[in-house]
N, C-alpha and C. Protein backbone atom coordinates (compact mmCIF):
# COMPACT_ATOMS: atom_id res chain seq x y z
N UNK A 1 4.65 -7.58 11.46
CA UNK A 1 3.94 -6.40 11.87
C UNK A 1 2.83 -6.78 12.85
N UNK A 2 2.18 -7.81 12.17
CA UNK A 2 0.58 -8.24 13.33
C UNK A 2 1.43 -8.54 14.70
N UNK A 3 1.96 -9.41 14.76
CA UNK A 3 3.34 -10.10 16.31
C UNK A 3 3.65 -8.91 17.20
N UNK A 4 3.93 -7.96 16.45
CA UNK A 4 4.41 -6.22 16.89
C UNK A 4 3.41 -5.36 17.23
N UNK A 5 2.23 -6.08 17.54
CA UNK A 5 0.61 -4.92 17.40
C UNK A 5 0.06 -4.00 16.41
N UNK A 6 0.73 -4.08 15.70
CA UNK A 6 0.21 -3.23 14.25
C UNK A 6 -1.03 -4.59 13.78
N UNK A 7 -2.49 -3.58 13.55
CA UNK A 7 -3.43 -4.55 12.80
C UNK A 7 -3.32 -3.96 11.10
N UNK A 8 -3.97 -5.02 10.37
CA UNK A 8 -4.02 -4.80 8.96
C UNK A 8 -5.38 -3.78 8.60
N UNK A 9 -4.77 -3.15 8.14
CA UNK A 9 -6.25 -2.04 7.61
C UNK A 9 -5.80 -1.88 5.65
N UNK A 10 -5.22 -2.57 5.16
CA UNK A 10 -5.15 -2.97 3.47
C UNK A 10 -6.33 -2.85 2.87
N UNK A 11 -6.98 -1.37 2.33
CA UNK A 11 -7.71 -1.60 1.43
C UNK A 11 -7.45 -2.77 -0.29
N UNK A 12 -8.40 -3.28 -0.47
CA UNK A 12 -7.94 -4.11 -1.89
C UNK A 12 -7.03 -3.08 -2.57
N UNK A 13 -6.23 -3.40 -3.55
CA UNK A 13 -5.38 -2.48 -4.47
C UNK A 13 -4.87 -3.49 -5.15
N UNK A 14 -5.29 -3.55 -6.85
CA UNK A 14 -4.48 -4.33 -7.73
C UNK A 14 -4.03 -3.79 -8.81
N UNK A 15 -3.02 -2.19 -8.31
CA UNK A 15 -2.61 -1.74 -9.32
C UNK A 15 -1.44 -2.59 -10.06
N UNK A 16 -1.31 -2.01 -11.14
CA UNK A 16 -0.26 -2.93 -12.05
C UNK A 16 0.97 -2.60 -11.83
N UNK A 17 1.44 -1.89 -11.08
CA UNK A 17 2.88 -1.15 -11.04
C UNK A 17 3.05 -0.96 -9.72
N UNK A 18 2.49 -1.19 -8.58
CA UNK A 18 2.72 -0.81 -7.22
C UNK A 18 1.73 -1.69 -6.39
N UNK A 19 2.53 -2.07 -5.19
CA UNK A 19 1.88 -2.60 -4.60
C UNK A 19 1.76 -2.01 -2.96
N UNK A 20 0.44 -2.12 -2.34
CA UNK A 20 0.35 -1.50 -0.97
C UNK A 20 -0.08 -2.33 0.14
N UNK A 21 0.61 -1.94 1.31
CA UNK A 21 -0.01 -2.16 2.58
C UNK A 21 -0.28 -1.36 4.04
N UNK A 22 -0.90 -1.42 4.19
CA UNK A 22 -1.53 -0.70 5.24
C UNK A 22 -1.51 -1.52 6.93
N UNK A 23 -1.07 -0.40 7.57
CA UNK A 23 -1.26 -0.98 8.94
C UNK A 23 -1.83 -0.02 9.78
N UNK A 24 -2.50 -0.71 11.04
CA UNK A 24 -2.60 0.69 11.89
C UNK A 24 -1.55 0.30 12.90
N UNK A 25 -0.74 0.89 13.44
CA UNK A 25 -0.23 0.51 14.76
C UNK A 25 -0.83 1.00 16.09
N UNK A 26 -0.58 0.60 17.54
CA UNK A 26 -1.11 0.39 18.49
C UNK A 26 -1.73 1.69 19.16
N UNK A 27 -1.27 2.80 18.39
CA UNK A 27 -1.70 4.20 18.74
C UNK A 27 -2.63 4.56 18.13
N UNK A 28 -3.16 3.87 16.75
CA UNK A 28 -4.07 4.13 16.02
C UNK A 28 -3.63 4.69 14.82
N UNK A 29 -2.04 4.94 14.46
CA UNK A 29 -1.62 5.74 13.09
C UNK A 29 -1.62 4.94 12.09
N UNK A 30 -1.80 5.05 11.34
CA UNK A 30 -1.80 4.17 9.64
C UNK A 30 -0.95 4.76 8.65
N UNK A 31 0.00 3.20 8.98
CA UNK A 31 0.75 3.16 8.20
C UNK A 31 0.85 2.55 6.86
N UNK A 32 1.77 3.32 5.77
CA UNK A 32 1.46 2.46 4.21
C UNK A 32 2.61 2.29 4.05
N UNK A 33 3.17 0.87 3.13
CA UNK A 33 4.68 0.33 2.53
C UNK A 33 4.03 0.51 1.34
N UNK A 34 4.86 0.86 0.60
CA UNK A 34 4.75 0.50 -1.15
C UNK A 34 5.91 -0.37 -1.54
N UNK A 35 5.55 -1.02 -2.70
CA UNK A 35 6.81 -1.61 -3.58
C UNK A 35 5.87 -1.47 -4.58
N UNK A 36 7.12 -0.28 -5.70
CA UNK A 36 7.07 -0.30 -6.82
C UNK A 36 7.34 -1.77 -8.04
N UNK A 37 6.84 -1.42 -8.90
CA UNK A 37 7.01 -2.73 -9.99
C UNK A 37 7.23 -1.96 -10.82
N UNK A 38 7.75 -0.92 -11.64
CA UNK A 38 7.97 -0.22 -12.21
C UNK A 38 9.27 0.60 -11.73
N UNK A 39 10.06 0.82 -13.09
CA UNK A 39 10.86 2.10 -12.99
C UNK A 39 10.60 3.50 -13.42
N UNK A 40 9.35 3.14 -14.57
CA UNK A 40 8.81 4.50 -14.70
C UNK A 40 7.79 4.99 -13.57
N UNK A 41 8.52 6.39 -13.32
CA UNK A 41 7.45 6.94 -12.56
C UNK A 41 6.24 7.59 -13.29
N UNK A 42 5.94 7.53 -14.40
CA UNK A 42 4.46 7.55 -14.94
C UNK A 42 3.82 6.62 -14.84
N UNK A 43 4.37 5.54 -14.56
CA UNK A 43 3.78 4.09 -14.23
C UNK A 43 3.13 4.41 -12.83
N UNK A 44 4.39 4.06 -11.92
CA UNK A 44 4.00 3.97 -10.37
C UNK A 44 3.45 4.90 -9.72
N UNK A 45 3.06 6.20 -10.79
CA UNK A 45 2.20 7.02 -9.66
C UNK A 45 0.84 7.79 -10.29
N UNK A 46 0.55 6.66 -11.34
CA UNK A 46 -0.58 6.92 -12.67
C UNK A 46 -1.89 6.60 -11.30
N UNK A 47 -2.72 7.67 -11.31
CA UNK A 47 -3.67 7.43 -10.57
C UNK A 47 -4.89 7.25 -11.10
N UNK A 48 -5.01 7.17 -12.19
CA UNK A 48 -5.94 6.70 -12.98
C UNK A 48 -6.31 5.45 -13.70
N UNK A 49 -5.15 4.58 -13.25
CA UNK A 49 -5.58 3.17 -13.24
C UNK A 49 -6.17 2.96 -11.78
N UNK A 50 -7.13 1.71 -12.12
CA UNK A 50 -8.23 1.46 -11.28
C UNK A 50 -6.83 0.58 -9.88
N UNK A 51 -7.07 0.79 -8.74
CA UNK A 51 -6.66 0.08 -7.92
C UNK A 51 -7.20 -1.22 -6.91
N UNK A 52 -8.29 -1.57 -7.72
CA UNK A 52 -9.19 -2.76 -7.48
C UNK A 52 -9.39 -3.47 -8.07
């Protein structure tokens, strides 16, 4: 992604079930990937675990 002009804008996130990244690309849009660690979706989209 960095090689391709997208910079990293990844706030910290150490949820237990999902993981994130953030980019901006060269226009300025911000983009996010997830990968789940979970098959429950009460897991991977519990927003009340801390993500830091």
């Amino acid at each position: 992604m960095k090689s391709a002009g997208y910079k990293d804008s990844t706030p910290p996130n150490a949820h237990p079930y999902r993981k994130r990244r953030y980019f901006y690309d060269p226009e300025g849009n911000d983009w996010e990937f997830v990968q789940y660690l979970s098959e429950n979706p009460a897991e991977r989209n519990d927003y009340k675990l801390s993500d830091v």
